[in-house]
N, C-alpha and C. Protein backbone atom coordinates (compact mmCIF):
# COMPACT_ATOMS: atom_id res chain seq x y z
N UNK A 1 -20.22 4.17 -14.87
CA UNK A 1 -21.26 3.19 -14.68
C UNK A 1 -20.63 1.91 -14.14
N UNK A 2 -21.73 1.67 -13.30
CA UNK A 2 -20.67 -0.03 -12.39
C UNK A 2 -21.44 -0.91 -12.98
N UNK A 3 -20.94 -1.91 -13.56
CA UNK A 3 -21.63 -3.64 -13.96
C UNK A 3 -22.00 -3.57 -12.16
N UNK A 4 -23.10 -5.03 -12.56
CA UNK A 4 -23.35 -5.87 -10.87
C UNK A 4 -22.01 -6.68 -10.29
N UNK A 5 -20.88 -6.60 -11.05
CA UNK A 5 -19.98 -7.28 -10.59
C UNK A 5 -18.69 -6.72 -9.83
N UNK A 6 -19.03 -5.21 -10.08
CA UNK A 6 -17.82 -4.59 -9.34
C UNK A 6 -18.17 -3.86 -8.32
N UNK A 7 -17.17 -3.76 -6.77
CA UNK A 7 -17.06 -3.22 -6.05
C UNK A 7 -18.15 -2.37 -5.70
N UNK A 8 -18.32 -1.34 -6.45
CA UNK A 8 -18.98 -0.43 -6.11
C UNK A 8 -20.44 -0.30 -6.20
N UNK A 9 -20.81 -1.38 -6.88
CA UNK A 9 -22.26 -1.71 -7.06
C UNK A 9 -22.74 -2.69 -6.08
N UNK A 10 -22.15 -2.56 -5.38
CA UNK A 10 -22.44 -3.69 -4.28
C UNK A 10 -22.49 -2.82 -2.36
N UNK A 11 -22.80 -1.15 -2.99
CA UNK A 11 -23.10 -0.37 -2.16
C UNK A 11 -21.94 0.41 -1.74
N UNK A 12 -22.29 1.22 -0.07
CA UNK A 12 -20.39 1.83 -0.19
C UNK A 12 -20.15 1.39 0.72
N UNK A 13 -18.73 1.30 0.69
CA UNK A 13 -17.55 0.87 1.65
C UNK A 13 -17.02 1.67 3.20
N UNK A 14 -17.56 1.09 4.07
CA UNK A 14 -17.38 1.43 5.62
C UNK A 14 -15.75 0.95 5.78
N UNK A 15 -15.25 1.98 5.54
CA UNK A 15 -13.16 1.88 5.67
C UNK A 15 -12.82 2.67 7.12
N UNK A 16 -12.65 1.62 8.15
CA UNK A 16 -11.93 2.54 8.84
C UNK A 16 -10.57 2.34 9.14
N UNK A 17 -9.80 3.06 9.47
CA UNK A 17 -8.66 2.83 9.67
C UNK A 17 -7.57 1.79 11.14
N UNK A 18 -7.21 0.72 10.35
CA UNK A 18 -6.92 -0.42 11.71
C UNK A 18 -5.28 -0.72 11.45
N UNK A 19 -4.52 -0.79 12.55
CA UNK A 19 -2.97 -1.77 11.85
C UNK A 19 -3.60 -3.10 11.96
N UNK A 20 -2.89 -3.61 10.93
CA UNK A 20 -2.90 -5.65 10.66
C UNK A 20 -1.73 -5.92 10.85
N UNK A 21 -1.59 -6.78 11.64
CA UNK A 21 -0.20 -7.33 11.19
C UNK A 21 -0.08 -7.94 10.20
N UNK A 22 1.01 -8.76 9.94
CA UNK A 22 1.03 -9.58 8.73
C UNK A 22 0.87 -10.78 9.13
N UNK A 23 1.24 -11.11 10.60
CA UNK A 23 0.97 -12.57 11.00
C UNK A 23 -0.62 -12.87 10.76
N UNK A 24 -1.09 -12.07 11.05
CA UNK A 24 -2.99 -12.32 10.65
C UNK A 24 -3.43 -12.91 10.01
N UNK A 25 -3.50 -14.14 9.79
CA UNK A 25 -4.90 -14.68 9.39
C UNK A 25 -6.09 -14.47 8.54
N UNK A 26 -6.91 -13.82 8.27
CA UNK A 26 -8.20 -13.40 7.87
C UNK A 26 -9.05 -15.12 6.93
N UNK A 27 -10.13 -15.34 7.19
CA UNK A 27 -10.70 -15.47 6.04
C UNK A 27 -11.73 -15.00 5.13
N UNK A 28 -12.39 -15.54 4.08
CA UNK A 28 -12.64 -14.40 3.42
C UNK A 28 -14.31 -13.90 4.47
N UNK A 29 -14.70 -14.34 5.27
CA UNK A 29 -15.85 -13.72 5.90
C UNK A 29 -15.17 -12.47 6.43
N UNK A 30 -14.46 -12.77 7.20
CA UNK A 30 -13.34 -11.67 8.19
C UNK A 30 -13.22 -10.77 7.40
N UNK A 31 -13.03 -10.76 5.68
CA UNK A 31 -12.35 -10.01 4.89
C UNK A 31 -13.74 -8.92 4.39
N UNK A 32 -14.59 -9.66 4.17
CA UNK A 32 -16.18 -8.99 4.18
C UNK A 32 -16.22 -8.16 5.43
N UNK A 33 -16.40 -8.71 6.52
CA UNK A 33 -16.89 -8.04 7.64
C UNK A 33 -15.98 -6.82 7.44
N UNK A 34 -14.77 -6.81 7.61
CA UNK A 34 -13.59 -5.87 7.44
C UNK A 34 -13.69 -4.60 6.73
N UNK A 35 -13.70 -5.34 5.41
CA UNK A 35 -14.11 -4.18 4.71
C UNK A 35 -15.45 -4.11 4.07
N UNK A 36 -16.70 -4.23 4.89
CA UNK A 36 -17.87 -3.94 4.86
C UNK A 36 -18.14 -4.08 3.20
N UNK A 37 -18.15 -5.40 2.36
CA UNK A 37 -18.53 -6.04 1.36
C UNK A 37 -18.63 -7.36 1.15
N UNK A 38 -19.28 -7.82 -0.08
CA UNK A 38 -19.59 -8.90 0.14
C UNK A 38 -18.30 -10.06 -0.42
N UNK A 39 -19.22 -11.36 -0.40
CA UNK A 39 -17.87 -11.96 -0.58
C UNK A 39 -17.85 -12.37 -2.18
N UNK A 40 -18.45 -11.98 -3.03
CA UNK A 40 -18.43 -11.91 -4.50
C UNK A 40 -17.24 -10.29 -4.86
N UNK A 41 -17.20 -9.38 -3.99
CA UNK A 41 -16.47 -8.07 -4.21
C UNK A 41 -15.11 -8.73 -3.92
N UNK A 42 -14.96 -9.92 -2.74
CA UNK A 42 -13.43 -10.26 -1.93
C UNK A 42 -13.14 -11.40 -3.67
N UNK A 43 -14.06 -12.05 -4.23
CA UNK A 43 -13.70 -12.91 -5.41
C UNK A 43 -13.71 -12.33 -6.56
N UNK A 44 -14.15 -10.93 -6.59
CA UNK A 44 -13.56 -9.96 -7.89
C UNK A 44 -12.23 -9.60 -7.47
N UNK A 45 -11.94 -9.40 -6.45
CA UNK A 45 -10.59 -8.53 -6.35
C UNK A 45 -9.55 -9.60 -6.85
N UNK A 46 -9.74 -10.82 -5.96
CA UNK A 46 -9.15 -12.21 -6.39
C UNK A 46 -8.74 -12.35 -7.86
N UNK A 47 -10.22 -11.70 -8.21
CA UNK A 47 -10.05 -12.50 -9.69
C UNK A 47 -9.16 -11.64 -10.34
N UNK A 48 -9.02 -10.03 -10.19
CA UNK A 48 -7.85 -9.69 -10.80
C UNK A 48 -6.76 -9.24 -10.17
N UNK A 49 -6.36 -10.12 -9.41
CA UNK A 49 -4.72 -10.32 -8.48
C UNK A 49 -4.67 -9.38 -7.86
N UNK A 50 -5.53 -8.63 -7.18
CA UNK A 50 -5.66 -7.27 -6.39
C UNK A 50 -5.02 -8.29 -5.36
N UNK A 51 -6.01 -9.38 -4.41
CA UNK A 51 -5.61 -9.90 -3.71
C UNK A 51 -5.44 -11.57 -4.03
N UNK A 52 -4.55 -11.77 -3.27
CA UNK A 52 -3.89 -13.34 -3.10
C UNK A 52 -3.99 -13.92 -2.72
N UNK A 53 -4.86 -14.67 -1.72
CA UNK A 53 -4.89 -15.82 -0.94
C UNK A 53 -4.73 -17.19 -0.72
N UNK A 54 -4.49 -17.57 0.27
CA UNK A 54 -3.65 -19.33 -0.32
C UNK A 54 -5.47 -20.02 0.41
N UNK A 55 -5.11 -21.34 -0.38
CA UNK A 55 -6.16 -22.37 -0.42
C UNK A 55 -7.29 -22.23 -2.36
N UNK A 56 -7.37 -23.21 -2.47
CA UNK A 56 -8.23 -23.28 -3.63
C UNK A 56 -9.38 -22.80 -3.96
N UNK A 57 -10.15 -22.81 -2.82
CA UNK A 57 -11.86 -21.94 -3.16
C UNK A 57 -12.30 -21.14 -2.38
N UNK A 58 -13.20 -20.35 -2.60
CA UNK A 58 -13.79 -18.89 -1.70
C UNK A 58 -13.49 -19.44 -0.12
N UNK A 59 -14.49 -21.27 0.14
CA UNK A 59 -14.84 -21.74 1.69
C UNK A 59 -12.87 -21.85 2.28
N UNK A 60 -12.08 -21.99 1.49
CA UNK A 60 -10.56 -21.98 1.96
C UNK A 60 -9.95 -20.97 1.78
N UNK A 61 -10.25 -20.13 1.37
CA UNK A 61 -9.49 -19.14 1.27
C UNK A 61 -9.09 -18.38 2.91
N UNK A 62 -7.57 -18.00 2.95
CA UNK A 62 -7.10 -17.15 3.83
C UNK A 62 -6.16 -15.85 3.47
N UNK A 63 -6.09 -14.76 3.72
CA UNK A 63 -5.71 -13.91 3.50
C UNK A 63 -4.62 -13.35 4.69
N UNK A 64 -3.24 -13.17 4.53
CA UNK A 64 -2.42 -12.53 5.18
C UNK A 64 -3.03 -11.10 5.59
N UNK A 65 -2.56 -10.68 6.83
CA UNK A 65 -3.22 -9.51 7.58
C UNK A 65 -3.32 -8.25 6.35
N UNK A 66 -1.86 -8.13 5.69
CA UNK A 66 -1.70 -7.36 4.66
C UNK A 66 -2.28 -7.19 3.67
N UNK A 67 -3.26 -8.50 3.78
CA UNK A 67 -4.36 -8.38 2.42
C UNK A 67 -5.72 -7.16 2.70
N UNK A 68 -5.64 -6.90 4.03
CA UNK A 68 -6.88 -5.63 4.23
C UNK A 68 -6.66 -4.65 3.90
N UNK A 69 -5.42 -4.07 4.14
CA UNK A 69 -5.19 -2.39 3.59
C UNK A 69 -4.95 -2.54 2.32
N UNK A 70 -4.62 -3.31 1.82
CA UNK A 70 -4.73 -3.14 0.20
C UNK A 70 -5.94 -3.50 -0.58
N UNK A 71 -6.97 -4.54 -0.06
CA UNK A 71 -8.23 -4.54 0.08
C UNK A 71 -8.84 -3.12 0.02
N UNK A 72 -9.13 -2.43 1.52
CA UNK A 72 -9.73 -1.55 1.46
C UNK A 72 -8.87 -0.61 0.61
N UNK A 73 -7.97 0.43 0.17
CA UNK A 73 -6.99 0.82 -0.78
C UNK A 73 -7.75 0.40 -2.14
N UNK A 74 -7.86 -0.67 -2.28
CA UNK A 74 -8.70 -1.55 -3.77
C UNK A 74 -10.11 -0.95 -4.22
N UNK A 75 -10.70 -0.74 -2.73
CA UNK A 75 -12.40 -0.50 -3.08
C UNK A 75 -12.20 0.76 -3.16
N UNK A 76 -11.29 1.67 -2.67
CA UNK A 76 -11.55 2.84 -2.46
C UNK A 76 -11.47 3.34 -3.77
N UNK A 77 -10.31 2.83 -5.04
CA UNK A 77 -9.68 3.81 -6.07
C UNK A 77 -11.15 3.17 -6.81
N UNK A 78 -12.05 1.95 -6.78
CA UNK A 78 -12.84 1.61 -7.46
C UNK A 78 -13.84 2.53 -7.28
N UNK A 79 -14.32 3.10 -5.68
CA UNK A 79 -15.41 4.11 -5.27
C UNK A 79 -15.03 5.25 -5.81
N UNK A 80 -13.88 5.78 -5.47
CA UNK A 80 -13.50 7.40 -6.07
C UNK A 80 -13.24 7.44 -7.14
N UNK A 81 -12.68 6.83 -8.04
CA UNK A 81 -12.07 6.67 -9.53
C UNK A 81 -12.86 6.11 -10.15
N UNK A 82 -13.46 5.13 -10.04
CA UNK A 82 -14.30 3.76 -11.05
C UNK A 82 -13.38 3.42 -11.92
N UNK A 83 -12.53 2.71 -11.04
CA UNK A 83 -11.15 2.02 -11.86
C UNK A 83 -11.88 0.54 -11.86
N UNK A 84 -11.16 -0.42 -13.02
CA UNK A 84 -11.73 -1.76 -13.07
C UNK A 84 -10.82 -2.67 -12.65
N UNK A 85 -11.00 -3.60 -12.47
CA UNK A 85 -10.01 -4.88 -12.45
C UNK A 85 -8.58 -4.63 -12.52
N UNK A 86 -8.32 -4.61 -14.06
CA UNK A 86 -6.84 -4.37 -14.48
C UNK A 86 -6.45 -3.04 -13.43
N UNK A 87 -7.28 -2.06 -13.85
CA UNK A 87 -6.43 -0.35 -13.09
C UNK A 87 -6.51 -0.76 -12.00
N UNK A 88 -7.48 -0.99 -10.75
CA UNK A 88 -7.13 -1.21 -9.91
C UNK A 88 -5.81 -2.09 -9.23
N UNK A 89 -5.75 -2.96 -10.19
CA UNK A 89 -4.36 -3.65 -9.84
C UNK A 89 -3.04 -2.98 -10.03
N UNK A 90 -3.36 -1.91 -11.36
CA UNK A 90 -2.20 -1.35 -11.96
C UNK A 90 -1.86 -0.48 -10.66
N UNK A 91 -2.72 0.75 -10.28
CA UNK A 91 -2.96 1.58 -9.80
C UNK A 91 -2.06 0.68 -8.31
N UNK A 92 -2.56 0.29 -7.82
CA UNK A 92 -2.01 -0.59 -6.53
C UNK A 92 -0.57 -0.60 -6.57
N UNK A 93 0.23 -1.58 -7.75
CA UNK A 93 0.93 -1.51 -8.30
C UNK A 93 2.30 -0.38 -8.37
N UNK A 94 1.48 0.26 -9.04
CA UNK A 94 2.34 1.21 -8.64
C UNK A 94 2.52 2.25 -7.59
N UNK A 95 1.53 2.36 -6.66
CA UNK A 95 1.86 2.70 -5.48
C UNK A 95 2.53 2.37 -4.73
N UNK A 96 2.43 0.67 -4.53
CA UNK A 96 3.64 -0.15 -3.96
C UNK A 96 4.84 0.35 -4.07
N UNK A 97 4.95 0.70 -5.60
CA UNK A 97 6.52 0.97 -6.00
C UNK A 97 6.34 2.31 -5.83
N UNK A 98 5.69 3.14 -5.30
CA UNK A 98 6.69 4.35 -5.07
C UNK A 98 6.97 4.39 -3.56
N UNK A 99 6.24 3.74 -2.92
CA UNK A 99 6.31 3.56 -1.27
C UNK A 99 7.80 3.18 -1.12
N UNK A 100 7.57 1.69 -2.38
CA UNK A 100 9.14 1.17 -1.92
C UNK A 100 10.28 2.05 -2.11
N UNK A 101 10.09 2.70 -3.41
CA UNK A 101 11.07 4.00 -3.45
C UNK A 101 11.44 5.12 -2.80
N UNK A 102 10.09 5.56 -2.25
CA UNK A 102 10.28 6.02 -1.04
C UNK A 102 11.09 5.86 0.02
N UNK A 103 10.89 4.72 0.47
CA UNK A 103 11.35 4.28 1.53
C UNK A 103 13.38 3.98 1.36
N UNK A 104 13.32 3.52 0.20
CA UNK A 104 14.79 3.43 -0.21
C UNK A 104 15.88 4.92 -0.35
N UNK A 105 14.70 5.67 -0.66
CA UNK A 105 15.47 7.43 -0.81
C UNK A 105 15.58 7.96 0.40
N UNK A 106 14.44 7.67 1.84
CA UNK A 106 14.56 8.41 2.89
C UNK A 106 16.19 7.41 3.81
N UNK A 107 16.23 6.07 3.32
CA UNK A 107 17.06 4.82 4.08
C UNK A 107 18.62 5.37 3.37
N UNK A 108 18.17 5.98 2.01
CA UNK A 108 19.55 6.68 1.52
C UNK A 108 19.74 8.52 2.12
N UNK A 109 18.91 8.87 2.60
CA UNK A 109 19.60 10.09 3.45
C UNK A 109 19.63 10.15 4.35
N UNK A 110 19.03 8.83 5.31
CA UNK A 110 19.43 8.88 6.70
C UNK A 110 20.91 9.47 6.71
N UNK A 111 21.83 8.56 6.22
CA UNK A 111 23.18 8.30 6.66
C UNK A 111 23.51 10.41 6.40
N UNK A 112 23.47 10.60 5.54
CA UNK A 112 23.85 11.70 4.92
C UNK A 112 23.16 12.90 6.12
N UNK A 113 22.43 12.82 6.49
CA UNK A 113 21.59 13.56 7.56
C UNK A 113 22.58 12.97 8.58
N UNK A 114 22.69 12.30 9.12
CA UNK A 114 23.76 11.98 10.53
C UNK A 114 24.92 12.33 10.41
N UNK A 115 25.35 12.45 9.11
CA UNK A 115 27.02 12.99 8.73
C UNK A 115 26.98 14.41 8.95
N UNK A 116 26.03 15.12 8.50
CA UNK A 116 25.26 16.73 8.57
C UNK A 116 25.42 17.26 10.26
N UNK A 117 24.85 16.22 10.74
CA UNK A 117 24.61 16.79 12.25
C UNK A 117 25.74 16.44 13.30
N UNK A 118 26.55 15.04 12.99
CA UNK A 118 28.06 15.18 13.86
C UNK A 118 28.29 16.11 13.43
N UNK A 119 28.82 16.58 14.73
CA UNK A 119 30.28 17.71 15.01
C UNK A 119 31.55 17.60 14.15
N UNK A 120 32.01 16.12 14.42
CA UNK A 120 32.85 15.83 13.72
C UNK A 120 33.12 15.15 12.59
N UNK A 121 32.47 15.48 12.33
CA UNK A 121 31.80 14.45 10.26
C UNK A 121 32.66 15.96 9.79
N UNK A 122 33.19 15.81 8.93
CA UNK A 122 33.85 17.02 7.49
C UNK A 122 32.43 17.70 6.84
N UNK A 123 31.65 17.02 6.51
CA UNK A 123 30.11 17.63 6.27
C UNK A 123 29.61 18.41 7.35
N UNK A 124 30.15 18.49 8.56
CA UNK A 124 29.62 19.28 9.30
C UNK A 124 29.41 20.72 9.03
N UNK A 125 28.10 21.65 9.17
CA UNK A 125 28.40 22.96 8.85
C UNK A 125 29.41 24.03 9.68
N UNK A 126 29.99 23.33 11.16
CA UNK A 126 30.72 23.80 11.47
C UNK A 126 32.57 23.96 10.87
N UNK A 127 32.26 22.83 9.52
CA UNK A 127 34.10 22.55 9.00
C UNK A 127 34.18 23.71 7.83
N UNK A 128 33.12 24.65 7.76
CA UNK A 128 32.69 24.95 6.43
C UNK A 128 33.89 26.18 6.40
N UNK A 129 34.65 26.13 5.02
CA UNK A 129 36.18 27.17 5.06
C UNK A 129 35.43 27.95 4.07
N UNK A 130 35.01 29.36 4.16
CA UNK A 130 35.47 30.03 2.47
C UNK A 130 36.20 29.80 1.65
N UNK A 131 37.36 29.62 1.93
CA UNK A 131 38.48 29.46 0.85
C UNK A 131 38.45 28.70 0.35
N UNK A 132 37.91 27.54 0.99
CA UNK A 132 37.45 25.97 -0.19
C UNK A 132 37.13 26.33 -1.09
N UNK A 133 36.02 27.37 -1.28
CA UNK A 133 35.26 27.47 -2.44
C UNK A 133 35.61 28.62 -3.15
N UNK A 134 37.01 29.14 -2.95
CA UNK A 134 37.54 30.17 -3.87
C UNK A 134 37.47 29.74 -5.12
N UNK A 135 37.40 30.26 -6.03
CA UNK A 135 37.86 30.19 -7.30
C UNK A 135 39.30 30.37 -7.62
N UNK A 136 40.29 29.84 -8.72
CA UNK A 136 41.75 29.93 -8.59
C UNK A 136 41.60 31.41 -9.26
């Protein structure tokens, strides 16, 4: 069940898929139009640190480009899940961190993958001896 104050009671969400940069700008109308809600849904998310924006009130508020995909990302786990405030943030949260982990595990086998494929790397499957792996 949705209160009148969350996301999803405020109809459904037209998400399509756009790159933002991060240099971007948005304010919060842009952020409505964007992700097809109103601007009481862009001051719930606010209100629980989903999103960040610098300036003091709704009429100042600006949002870095990066604030849309996590925006739309926000409404979505609220539409499919009926996560609240807190989960949605949690939920966010930790997606962040597995992306970032992600990204740190694939940046740690690059190297190991390029050692694999020189010729002349010792990891090469061409250095590979049986006898290395004799047993005494």
């Amino acid at each position: 069940m949705n209160s009148p104050s969350t996301p999803a009671a405020h109809g459904s969400v037209g998400i399509e898929p756009h790159i933002v940069e991060e240099q971007v700008q948005l304010t919060i109308e842009q952020m409505c139009h964007a992700c097809g809600c109103s601007a009481q849904v862009i001051a719930w998310l606010v209100e629980h640190d989903v999103l960040v924006p610098r300036g003091a009130s709704p009429p100042a508020w600006v949002f870095a480009g990066g604030s849309l995909p996590r925006a739309r990302r926000a409404l979505r786990l609220v539409r499919d899940l009926a996560l609240d405030g807190p989960g949605v943030a949690l939920a966010l949260d930790l997606l962040d961190e597995i992306e970032s982990l992600r990204a740190q595990l694939d940046a740690a086998r690059a190297p190991a993958a390029a050692t694999q494929d020189d010729p002349l790397s010792p990891a090469h499957p061409a250095h590979f001896s049986p006898l290395a792996r004799v047993p005494d």
